[in-house]
C-alpha atoms as a PDB file:
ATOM      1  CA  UNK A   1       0.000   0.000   0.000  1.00  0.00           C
ATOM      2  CA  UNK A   2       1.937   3.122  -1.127  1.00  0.00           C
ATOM      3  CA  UNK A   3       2.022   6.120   1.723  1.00  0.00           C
ATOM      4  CA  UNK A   4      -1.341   8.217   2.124  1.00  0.00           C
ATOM      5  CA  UNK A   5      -2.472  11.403   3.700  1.00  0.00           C
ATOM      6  CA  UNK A   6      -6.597  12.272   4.885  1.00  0.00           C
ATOM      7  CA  UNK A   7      -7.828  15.228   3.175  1.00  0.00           C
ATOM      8  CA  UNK A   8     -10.430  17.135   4.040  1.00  0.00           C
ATOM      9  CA  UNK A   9     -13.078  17.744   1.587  1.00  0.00           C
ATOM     10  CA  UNK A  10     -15.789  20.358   2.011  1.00  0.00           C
ATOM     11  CA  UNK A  11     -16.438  21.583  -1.714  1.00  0.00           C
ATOM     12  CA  UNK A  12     -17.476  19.969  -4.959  1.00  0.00           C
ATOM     13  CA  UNK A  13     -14.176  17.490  -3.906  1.00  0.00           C
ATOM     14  CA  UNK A  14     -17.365  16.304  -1.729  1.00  0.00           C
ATOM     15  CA  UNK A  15     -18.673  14.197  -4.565  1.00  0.00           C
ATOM     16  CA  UNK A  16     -16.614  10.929  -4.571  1.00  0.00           C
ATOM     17  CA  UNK A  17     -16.970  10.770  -8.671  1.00  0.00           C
ATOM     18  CA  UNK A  18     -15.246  14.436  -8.473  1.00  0.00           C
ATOM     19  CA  UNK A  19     -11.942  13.671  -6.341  1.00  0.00           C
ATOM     20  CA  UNK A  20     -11.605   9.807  -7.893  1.00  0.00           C
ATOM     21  CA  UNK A  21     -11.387  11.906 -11.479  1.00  0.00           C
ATOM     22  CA  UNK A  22      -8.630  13.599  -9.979  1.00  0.00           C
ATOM     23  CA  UNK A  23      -7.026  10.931  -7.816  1.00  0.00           C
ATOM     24  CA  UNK A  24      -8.170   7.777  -8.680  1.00  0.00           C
ATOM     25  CA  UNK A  25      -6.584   6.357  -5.207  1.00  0.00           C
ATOM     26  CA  UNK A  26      -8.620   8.587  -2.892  1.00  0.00           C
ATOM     27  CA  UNK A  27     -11.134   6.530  -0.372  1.00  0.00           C
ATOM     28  CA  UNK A  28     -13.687   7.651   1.601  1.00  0.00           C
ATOM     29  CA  UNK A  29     -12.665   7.770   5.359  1.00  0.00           C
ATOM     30  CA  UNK A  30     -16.284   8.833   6.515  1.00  0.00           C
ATOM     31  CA  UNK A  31     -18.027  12.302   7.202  1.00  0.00           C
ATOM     32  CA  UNK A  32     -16.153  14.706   9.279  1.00  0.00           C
ATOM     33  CA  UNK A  33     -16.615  18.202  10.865  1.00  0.00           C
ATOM     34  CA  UNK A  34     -14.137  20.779  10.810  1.00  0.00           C
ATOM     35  CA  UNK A  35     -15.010  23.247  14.393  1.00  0.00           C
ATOM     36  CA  UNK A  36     -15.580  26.690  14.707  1.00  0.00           C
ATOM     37  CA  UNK A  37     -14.821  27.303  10.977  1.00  0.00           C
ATOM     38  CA  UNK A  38     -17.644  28.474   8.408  1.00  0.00           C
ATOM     39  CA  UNK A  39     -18.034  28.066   4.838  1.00  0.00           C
ATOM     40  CA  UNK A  40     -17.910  30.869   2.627  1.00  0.00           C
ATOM     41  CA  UNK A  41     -18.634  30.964  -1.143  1.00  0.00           C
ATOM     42  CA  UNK A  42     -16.067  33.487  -1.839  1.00  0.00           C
ATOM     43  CA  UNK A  43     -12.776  32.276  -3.059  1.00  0.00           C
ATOM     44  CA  UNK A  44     -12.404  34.266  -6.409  1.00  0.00           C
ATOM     45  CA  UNK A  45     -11.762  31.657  -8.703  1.00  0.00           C
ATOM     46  CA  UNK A  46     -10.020  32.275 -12.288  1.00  0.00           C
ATOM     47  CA  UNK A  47     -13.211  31.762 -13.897  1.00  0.00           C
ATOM     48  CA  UNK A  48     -15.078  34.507 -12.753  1.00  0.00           C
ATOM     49  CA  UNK A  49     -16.974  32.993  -9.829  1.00  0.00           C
ATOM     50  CA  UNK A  50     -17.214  32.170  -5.979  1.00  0.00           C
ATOM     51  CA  UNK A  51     -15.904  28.534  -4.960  1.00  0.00           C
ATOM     52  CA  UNK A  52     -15.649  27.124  -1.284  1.00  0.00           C
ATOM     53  CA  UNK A  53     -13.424  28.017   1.321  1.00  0.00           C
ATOM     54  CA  UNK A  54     -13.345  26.994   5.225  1.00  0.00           C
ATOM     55  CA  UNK A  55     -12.560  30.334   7.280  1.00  0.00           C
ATOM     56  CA  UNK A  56     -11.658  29.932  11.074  1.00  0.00           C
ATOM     57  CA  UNK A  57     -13.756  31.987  13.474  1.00  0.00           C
ATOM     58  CA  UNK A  58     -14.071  32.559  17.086  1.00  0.00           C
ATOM     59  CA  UNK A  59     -16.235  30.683  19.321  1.00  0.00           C
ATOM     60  CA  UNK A  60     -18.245  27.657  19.522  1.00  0.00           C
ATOM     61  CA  UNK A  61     -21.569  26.543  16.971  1.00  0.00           C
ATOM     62  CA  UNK A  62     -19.768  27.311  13.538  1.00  0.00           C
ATOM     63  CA  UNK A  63     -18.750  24.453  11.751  1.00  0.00           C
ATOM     64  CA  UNK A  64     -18.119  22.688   8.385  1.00  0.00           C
ATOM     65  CA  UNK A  65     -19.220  19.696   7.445  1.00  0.00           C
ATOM     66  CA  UNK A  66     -17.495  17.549   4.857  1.00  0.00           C
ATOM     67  CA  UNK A  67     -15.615  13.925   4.018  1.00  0.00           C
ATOM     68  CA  UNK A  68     -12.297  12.379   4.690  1.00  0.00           C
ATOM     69  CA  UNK A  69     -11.049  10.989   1.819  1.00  0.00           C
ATOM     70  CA  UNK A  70      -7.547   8.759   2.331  1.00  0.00           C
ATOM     71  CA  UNK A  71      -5.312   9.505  -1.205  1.00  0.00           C
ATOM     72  CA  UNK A  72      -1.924   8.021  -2.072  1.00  0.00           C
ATOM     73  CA  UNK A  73       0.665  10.858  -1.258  1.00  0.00           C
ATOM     74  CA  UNK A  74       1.769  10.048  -5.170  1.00  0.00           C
ATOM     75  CA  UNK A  75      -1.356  11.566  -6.039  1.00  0.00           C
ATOM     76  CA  UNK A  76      -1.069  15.325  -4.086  1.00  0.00           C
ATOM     77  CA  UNK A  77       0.443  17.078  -7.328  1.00  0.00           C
ATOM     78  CA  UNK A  78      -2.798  16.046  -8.996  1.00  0.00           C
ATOM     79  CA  UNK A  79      -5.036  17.761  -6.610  1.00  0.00           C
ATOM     80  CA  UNK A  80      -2.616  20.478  -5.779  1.00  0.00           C
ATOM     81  CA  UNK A  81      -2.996  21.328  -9.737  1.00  0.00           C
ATOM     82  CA  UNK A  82      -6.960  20.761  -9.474  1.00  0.00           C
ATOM     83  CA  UNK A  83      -7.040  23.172  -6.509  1.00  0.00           C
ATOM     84  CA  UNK A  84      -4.697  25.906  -7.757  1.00  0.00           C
ATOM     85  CA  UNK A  85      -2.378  25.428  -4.720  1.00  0.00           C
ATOM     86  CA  UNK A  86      -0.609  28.497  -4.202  1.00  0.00           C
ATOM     87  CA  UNK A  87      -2.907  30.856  -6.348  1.00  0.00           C
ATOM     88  CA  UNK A  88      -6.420  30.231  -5.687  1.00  0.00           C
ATOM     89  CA  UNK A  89      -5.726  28.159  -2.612  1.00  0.00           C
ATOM     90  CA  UNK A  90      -3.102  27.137  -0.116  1.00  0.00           C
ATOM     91  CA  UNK A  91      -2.987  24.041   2.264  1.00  0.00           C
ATOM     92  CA  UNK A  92      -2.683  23.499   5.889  1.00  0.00           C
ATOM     93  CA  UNK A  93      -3.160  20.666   8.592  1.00  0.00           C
ATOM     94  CA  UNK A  94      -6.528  21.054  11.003  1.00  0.00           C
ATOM     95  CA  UNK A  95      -8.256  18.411  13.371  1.00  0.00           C
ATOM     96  CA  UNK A  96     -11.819  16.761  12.197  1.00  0.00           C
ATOM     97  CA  UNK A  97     -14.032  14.965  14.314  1.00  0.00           C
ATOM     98  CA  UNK A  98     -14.841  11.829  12.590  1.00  0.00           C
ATOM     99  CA  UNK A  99     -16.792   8.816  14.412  1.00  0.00           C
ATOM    100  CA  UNK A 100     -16.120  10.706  17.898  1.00  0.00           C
ATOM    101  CA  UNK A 101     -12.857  10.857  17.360  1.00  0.00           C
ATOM    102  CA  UNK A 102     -10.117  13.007  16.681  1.00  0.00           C
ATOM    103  CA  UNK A 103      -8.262  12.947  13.168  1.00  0.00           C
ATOM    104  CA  UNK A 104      -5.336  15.112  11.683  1.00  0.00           C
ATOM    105  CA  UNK A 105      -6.249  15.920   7.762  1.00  0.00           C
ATOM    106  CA  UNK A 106      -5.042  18.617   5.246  1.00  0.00           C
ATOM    107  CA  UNK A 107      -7.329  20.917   3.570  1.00  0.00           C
ATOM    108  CA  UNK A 108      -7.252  23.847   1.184  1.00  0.00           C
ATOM    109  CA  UNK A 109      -8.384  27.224   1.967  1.00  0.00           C
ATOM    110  CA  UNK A 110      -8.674  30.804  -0.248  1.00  0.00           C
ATOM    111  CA  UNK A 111      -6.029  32.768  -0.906  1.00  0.00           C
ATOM    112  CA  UNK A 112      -7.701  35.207  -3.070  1.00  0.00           C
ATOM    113  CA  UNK A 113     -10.902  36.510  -1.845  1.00  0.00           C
ATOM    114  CA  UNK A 114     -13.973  38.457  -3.147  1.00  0.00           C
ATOM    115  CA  UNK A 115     -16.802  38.434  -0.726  1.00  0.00           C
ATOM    116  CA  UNK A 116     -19.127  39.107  -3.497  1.00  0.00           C
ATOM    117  CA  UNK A 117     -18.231  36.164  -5.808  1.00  0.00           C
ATOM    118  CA  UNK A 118     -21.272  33.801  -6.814  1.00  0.00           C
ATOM    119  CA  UNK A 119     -20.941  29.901  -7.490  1.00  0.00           C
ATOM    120  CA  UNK A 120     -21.756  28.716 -11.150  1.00  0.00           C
ATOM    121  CA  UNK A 121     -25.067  26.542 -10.600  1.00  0.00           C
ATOM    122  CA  UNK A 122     -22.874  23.386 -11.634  1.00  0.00           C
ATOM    123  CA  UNK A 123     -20.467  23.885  -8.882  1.00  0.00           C
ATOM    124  CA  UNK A 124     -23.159  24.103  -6.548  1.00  0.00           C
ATOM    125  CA  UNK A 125     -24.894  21.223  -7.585  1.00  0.00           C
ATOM    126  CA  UNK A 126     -21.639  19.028  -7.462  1.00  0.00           C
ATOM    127  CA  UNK A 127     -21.257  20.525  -3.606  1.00  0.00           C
ATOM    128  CA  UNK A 128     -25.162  19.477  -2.817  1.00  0.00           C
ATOM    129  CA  UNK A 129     -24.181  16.349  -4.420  1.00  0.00           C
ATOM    130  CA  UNK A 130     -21.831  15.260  -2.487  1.00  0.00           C
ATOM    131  CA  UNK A 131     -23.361  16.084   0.651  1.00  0.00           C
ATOM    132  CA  UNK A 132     -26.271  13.711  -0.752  1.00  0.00           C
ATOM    133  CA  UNK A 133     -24.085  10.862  -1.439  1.00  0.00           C
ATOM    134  CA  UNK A 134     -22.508  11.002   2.136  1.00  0.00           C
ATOM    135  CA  UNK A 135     -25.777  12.061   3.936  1.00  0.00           C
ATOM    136  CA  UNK A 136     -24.397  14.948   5.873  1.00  0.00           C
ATOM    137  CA  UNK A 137     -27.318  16.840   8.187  1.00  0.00           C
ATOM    138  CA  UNK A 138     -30.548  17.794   6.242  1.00  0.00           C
ATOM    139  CA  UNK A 139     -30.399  20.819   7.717  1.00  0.00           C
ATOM    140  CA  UNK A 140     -26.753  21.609   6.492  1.00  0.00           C
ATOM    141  CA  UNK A 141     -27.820  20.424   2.727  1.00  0.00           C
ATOM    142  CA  UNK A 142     -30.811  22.897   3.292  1.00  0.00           C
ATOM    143  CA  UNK A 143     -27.819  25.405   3.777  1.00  0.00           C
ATOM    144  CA  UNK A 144     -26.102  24.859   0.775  1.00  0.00           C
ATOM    145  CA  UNK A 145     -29.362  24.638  -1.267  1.00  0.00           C
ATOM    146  CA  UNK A 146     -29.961  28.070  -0.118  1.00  0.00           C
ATOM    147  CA  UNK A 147     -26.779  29.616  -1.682  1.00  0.00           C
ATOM    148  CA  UNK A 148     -27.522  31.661  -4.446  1.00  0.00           C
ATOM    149  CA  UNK A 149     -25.698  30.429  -8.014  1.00  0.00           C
ATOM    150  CA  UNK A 150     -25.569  31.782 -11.384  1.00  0.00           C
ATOM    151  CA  UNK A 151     -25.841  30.331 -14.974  1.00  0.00           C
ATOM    152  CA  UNK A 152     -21.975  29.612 -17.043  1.00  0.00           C
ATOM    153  CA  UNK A 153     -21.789  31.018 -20.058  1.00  0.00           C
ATOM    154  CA  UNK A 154     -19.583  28.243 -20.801  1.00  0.00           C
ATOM    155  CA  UNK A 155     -22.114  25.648 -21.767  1.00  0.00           C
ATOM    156  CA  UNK A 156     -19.456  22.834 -22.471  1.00  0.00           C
ATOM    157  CA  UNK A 157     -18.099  23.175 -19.179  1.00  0.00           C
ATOM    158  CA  UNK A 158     -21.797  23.271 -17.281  1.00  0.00           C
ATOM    159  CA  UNK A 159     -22.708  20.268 -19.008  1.00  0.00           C
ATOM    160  CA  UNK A 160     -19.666  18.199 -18.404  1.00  0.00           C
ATOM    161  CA  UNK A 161     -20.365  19.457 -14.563  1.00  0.00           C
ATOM    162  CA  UNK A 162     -23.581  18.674 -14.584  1.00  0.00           C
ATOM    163  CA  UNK A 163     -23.220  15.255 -15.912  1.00  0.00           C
ATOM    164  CA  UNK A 164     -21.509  14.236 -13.435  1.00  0.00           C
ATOM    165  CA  UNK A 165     -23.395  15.949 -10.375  1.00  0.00           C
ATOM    166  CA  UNK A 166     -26.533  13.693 -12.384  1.00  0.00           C
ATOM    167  CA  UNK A 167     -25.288  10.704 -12.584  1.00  0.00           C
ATOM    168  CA  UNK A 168     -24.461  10.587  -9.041  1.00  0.00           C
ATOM    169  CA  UNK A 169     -28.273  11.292  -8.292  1.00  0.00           C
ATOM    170  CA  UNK A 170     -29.105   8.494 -11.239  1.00  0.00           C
ATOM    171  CA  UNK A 171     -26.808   5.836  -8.947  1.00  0.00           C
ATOM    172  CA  UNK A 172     -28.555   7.191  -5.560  1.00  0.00           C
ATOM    173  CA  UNK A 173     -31.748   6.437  -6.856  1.00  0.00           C
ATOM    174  CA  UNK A 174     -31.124   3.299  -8.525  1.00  0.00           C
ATOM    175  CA  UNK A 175     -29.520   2.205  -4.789  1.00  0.00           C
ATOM    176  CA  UNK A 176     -32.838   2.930  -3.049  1.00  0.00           C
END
């Protein structure tokens, strides 16, 4: 078994079918919540809208749900490159609770900021589907169905997105 590391996802990573494009290695550890952080919509990405970030805050009640994935270390420069590491996002370690218990992961987190950025409705609908597939609170999906999201332009990319937020809710069903 070559050497892994538990990463933290809390974004459109959320949907196994996402990350496993990216690193085909990457297992799902189980859901996870990160304390007294909040997520934001706001990291300004490159192609003109808001994507997820995790931002610490003070006191007790905020938190972010998400999923521990395990991934072979071999596999990092993959999602470093998927994530922009070091211009839309930069990494550090942080402590989930996962099963009652304590676990050390790395995550990504915004370097570049706009607190008015909006999520394209495919990014969106890849986060909600991932919380689906891993059944985090209803009242947390609720929350991210809430966000507002706007329409790409880029129709090739939306429907690729798309696809793939779909035919996670195609396999759902078909498991009920």
């Amino acid at each position: 078994m070559p050497p892994t590391f538990h990463y933290f996802a809390y974004g459109s990573n959320l949907l196994s079918a996402r990350l496993i494009e990216r690193t085909p290695s990457a297992r799902v550890v189980g859901p996870a919540m990160l304390d007294r952080h909040e997520l934001r919509w706001h990291m300004a990405a490159a192609d003109g809208s808001g994507k997820c970030d995790v931002v610490p805050v003070d006191g007790t009640g905020s938190r972010v749900l998400g999923v521990v994935y395990e991934v072979a270390v071999s596999e990092k420069p993959h999602l470093d490159t998927a994530e922009t590491l070091g211009v839309g996002y930069a990494e550090r370690e942080a402590t989930v609770q996962i099963g009652g218990r304590s676990l050390d992961i790395w995550l990504y987190y915004a370097l570049e900021i706009d607190a008015g950025a909006v999520p394209y409705d495919w990014y969106k609908a890849l986060v909600l589907s991932g919380a689906k597939e891993h059944a985090l609170e209803s009242g947390y999906i609720r929350m991210l169905e809430a966000v507002a999201a706007k329409p790409d332009a880029d129709t090739l990319r939306s429907d690729r997105h798309f696809s793939l937020a779909k035919a996670h809710h195609i396999q759902a069903d078909q498991a009920r």
